[in-house]
Protein backbone atom coordinates (compact mmCIF):
# COMPACT_ATOMS: atom_id res chain seq x y z
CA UNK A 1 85.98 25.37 -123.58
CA UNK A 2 85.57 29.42 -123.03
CA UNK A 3 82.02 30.63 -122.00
CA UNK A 4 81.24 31.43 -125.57
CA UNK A 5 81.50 27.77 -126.47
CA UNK A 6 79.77 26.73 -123.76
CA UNK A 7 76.80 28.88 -124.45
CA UNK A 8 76.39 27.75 -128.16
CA UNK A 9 76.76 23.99 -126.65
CA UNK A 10 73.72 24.63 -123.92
CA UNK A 11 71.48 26.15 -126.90
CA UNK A 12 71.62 22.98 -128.83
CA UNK A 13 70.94 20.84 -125.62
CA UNK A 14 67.96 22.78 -125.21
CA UNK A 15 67.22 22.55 -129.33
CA UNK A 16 67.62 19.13 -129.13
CA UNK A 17 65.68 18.94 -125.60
CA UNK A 18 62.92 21.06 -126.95
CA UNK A 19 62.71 18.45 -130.51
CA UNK A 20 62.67 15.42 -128.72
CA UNK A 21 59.69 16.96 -125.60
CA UNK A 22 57.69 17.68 -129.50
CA UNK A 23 58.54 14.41 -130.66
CA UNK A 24 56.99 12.90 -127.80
CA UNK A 25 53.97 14.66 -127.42
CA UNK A 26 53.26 14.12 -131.16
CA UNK A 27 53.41 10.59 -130.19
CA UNK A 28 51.32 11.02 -127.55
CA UNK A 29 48.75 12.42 -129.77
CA UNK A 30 49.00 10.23 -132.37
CA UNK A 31 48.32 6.76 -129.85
CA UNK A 32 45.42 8.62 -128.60
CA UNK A 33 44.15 9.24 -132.09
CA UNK A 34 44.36 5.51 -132.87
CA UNK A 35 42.65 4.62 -129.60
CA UNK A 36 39.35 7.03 -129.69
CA UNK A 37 39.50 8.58 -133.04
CA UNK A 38 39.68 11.90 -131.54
CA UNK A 39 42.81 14.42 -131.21
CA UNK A 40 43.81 15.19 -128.05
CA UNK A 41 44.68 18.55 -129.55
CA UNK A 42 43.37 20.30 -132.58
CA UNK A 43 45.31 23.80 -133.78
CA UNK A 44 42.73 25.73 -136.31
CA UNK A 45 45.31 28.99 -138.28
CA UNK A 46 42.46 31.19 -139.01
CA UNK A 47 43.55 34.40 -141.42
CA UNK A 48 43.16 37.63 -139.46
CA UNK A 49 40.05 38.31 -141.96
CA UNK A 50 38.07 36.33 -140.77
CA UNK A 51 36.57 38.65 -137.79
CA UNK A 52 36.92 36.41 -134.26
CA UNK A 53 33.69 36.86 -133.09
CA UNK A 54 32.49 34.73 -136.04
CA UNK A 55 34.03 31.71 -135.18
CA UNK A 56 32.93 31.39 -131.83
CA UNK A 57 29.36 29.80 -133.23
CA UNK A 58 31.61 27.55 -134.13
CA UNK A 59 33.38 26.40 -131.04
CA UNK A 60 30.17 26.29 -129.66
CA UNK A 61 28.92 24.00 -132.46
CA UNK A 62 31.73 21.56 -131.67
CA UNK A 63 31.44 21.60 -127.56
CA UNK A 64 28.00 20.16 -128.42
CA UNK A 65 28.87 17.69 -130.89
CA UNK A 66 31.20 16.78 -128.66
CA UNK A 67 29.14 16.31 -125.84
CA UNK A 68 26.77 14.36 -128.20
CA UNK A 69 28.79 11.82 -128.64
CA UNK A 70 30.32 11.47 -125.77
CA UNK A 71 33.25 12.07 -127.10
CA UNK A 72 36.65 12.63 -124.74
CA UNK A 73 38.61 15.98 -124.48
CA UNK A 74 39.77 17.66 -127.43
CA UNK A 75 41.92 20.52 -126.35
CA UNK A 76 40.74 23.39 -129.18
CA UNK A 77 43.91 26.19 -129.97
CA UNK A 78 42.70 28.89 -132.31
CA UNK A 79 45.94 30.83 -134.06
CA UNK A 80 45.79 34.28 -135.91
CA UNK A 81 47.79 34.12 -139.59
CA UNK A 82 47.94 36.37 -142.26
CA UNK A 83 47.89 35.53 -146.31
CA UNK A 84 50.71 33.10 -146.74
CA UNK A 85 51.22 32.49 -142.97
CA UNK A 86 47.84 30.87 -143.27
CA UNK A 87 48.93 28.16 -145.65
CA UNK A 88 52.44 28.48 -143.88
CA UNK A 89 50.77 27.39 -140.33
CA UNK A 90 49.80 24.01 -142.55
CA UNK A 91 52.71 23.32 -144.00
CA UNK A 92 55.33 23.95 -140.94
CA UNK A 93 52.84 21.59 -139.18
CA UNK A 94 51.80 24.70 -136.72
CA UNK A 95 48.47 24.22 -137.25
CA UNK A 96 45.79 21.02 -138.92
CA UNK A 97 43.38 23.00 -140.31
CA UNK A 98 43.60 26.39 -142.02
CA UNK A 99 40.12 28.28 -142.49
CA UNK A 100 40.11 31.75 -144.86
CA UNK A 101 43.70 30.55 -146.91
CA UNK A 102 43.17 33.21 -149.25
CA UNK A 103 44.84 32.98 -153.04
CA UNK A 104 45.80 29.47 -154.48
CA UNK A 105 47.19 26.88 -152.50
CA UNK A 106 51.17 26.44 -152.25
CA UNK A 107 53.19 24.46 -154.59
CA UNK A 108 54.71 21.22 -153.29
CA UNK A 109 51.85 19.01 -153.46
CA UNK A 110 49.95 17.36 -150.50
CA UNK A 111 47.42 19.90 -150.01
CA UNK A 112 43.86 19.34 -149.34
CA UNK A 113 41.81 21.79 -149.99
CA UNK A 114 38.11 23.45 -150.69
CA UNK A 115 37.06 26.49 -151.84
CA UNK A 116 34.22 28.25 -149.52
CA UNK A 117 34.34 31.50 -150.69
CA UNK A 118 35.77 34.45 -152.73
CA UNK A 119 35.76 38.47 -151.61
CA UNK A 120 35.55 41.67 -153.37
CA UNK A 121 37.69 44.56 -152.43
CA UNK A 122 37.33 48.53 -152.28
CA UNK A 123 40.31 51.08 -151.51
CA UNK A 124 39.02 53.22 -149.19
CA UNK A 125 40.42 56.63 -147.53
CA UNK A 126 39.77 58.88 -144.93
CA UNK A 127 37.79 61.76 -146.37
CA UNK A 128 39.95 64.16 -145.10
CA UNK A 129 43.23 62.65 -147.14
CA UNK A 130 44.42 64.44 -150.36
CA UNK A 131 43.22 61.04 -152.33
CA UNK A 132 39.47 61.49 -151.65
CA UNK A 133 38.96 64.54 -153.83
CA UNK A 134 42.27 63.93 -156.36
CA UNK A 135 40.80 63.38 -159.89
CA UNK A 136 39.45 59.45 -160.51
CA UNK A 137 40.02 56.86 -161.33
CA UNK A 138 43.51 57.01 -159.52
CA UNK A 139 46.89 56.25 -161.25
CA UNK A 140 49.34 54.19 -159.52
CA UNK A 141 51.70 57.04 -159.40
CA UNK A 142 49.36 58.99 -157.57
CA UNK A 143 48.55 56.23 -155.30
CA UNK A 144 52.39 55.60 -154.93
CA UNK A 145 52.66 59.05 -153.40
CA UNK A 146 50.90 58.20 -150.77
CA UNK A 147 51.84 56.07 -147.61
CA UNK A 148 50.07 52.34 -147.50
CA UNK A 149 48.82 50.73 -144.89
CA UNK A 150 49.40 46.98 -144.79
CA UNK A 151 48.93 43.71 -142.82
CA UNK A 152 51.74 41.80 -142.07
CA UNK A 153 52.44 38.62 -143.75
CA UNK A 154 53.22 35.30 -141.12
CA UNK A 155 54.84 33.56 -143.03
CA UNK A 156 57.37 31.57 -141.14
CA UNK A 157 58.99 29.16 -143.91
CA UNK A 158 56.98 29.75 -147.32
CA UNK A 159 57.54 32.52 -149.33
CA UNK A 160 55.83 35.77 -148.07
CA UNK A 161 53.02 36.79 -150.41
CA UNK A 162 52.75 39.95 -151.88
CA UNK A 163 51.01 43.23 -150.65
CA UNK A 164 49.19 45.88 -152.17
CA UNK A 165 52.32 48.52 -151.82
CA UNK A 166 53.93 50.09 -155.15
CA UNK A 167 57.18 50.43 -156.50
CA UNK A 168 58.87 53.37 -154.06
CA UNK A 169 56.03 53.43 -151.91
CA UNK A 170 55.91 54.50 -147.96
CA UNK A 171 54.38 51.70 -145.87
CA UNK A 172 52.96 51.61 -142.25
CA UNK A 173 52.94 47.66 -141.01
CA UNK A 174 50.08 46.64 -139.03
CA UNK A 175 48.94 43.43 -137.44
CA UNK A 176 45.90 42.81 -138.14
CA UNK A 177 42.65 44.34 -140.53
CA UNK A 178 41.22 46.13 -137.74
CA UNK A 179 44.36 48.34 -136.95
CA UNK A 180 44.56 49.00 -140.41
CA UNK A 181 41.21 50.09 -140.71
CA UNK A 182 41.71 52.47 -137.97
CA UNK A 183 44.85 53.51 -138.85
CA UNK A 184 42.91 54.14 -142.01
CA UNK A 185 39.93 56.02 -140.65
CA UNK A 186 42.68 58.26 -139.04
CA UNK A 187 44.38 59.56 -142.76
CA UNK A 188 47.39 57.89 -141.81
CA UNK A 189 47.73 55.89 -145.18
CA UNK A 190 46.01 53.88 -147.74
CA UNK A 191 44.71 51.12 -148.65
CA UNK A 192 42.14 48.45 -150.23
CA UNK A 193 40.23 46.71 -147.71
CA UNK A 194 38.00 43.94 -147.82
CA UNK A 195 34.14 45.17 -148.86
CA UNK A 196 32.59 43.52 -145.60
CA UNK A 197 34.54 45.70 -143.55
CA UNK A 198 34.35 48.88 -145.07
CA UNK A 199 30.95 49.19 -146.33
CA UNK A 200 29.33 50.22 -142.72
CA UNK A 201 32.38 52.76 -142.75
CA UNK A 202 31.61 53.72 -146.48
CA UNK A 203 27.65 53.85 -146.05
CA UNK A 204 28.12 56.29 -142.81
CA UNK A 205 30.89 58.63 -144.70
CA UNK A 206 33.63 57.53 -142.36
CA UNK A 207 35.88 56.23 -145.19
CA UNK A 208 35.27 57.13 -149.55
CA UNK A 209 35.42 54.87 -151.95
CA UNK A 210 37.82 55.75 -154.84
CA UNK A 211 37.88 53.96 -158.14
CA UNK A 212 41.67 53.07 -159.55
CA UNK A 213 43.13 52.45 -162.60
CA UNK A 214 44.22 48.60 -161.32
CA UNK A 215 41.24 47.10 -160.12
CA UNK A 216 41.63 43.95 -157.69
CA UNK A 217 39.85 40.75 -159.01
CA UNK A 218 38.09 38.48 -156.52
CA UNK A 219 40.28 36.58 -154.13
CA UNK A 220 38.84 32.59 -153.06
CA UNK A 221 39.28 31.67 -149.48
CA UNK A 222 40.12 27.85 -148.76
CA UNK A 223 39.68 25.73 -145.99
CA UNK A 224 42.89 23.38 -146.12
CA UNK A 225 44.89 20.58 -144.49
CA UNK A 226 46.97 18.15 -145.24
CA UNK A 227 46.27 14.82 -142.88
CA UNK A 228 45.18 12.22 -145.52
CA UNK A 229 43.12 10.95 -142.72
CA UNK A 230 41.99 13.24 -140.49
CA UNK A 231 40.87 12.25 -136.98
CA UNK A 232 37.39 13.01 -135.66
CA UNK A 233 37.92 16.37 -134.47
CA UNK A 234 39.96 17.48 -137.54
CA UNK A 235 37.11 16.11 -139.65
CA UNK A 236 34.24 17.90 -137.83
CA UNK A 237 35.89 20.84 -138.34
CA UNK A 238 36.73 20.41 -142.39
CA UNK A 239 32.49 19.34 -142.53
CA UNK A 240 31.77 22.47 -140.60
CA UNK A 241 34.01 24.76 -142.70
CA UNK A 242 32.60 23.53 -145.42
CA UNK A 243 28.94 23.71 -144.52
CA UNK A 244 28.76 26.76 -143.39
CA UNK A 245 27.75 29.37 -146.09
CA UNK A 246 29.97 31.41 -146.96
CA UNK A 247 29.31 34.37 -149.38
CA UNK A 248 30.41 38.08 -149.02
CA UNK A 249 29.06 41.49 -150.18
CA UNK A 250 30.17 42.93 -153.47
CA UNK A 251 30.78 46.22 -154.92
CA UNK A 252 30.11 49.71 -153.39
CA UNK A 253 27.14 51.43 -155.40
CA UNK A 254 25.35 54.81 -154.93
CA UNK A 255 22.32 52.57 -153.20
CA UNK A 256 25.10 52.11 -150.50
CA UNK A 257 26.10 55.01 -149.31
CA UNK A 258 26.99 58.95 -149.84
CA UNK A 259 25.71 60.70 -153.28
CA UNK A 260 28.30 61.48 -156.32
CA UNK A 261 31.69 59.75 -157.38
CA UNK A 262 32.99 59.10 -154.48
CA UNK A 263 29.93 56.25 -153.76
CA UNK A 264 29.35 55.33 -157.02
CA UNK A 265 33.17 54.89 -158.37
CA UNK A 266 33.16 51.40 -157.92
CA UNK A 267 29.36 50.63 -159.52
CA UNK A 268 31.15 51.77 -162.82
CA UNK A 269 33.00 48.99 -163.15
CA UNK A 270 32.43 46.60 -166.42
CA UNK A 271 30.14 44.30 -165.33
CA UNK A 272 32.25 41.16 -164.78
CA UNK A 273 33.77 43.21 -161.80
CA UNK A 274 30.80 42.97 -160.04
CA UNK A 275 29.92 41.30 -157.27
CA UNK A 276 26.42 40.30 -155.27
CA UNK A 277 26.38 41.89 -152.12
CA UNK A 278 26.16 38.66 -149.29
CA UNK A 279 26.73 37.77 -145.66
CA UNK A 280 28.30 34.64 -144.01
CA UNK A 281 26.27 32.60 -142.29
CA UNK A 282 26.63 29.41 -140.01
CA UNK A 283 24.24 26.90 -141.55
CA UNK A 284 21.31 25.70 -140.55
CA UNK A 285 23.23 22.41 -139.41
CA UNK A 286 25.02 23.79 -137.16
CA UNK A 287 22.67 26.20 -136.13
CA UNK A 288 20.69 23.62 -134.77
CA UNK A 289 22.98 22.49 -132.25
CA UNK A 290 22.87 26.15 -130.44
CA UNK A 291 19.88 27.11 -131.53
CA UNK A 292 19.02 30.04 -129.06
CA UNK A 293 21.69 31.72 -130.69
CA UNK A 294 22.03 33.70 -134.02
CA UNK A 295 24.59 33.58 -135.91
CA UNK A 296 25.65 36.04 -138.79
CA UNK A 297 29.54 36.61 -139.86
CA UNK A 298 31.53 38.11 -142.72
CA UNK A 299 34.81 37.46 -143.89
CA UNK A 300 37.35 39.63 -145.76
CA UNK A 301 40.24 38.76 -148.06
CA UNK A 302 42.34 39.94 -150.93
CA UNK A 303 44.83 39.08 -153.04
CA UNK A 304 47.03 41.33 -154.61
CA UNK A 305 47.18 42.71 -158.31
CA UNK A 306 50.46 41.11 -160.24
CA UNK A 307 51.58 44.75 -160.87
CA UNK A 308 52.48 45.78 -157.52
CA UNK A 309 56.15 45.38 -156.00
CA UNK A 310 56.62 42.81 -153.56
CA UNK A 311 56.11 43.35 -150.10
CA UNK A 312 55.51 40.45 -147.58
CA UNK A 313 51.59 41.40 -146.46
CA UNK A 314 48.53 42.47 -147.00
């Protein structure tokens, strides 16, 4: 055997190694499970949307359940995903509980799922970028001619979602919302970005609000699994996900921000495209189990319009 073959043989060892170390800490897991109730180890995918500093009220809620009940160690992992690779973390088994899925769940059956929320969005640009004073409501083809800035899709096995990126169009990929908001704020594309995040940026004149020709509907945010019965831990979490309150703001109207078209674009929408401006909030349930603390959170999400080109991200 030359080295060549030997190195291909050595990378399935450790394949095969690597598969059967899994195996057995899945088993591991699983006798655990049956002998407490609780996971040893719970993996949460939450989309990049959802802002991190929000879900720490959370972990916080759980340590004192937790502690409550006496319960034993449940190691907590918190992953980043974005659009499909949210669902994706679910269905490749990477994660047990996705919070802030955005769009409808996968085909293939065995889902379960709840809708918490849904999110408006606004495209937003610098006000220094040749699309803040072009003639509204924008075309695509003047959109088009101008470089997008987009979040990667995570997708690992399911099909990558689309993105908000035209036929032709330039595109800068970014990891997450909050480079793209700053690569954003700097003129370096365009974009639409979830009305949570931009509306301090809007209100203060750091970013204009542009109507287009293709509005984006509301996107709904699940929380979503797929254990038919979940252990303690992985049930604590769906209750939580589910309790918590989850609303988000709306359009951008004059009220909001600057004077003239650039605020108001978006208030001119017919009136089923509006939406009731909202926070996120922890409820009062959980609250109560950290209750020097406040808690107030947002999340973002969109889903793009069927007439733009496939691209996988947001």
């Amino acid at each position: 055997m030359n080295a060549r073959g030997e190195a291909r043989l050595r990378a399935r060892v450790v394949a095969a190694g690597r598969h059967l170390l899994e195996e057995a800490d899945a088993l591991a897991r699983r006798v655990r499970r049956v002998a407490t109730g609780w996971e040893s180890e719970l993996t949460v995918a939450v989309d990049t949307i959802v802002p991190r500093s929000r879900l720490w009220p959370l972990v916080a809620a759980f340590d004192a359940h937790c502690t409550a009940e006496g319960a034993p160690h449940t190691r907590l992992r918190l992953t980043r995903e974005v659009l499909g690779g949210t669902w994706d973390a679910v269905a490749g088994g990477r994660a047990d509980l996705a919070i802030g899925a955005p769009g409808e769940p996968p085909s293939g059956g065995g889902w379960r799922t709840r809708r918490i929320a849904e999110v408006g969005m606004v495209f937003a640009v610098a006000p220094a970028h040749p699309l803040a004073s072009a003639p509204g409501p924008l075309a695509e083809a003047a959109i088009a001619a101008h470089r997008a800035v987009i979040v990667a899709d995570t997708s690992r096995k399911l099909p990558a979602r689309n993105a908000g990126v035209l036929a032709g169009q330039d595109a800068l990929v970014v990891p997450d919302f909050d480079a793209k908001l700053e690569a954003q704020l700097a003129g370096l594309g365009v974009g639409f970005l979830p009305m949570p995040l931009a509306m301090p940026l809007l209100a203060s004149g750091a970013l204009v609000a542009r109507d287009t020709e293709v509005p984006r509907d509301d996107v709904p945010l699940f929380v979503a699994w797929r254990e038919p019965r979940p252990g303690r831990a992985l049930a604590w979490w769906i209750d939580a996900a589910m309790r918590a309150d989850w609303a988000f703001a709306a359009r951008y109207t004059p009220e909001a921000g600057p004077q003239g078209e650039r605020a108001g674009a978006l208030s001119r929408r017919p009136p089923h495209h509006r939406r009731r401006p909202a926070i996120f909030a922890i409820s009062r349930s959980l609250l109560s189990r950290w209750s020097r603390t406040n808690a107030r959170s947002a999340s973002e999400s969109f889903f793009p319009a069927a007439s733009f080109a496939r691209m996988p991200g947001w």
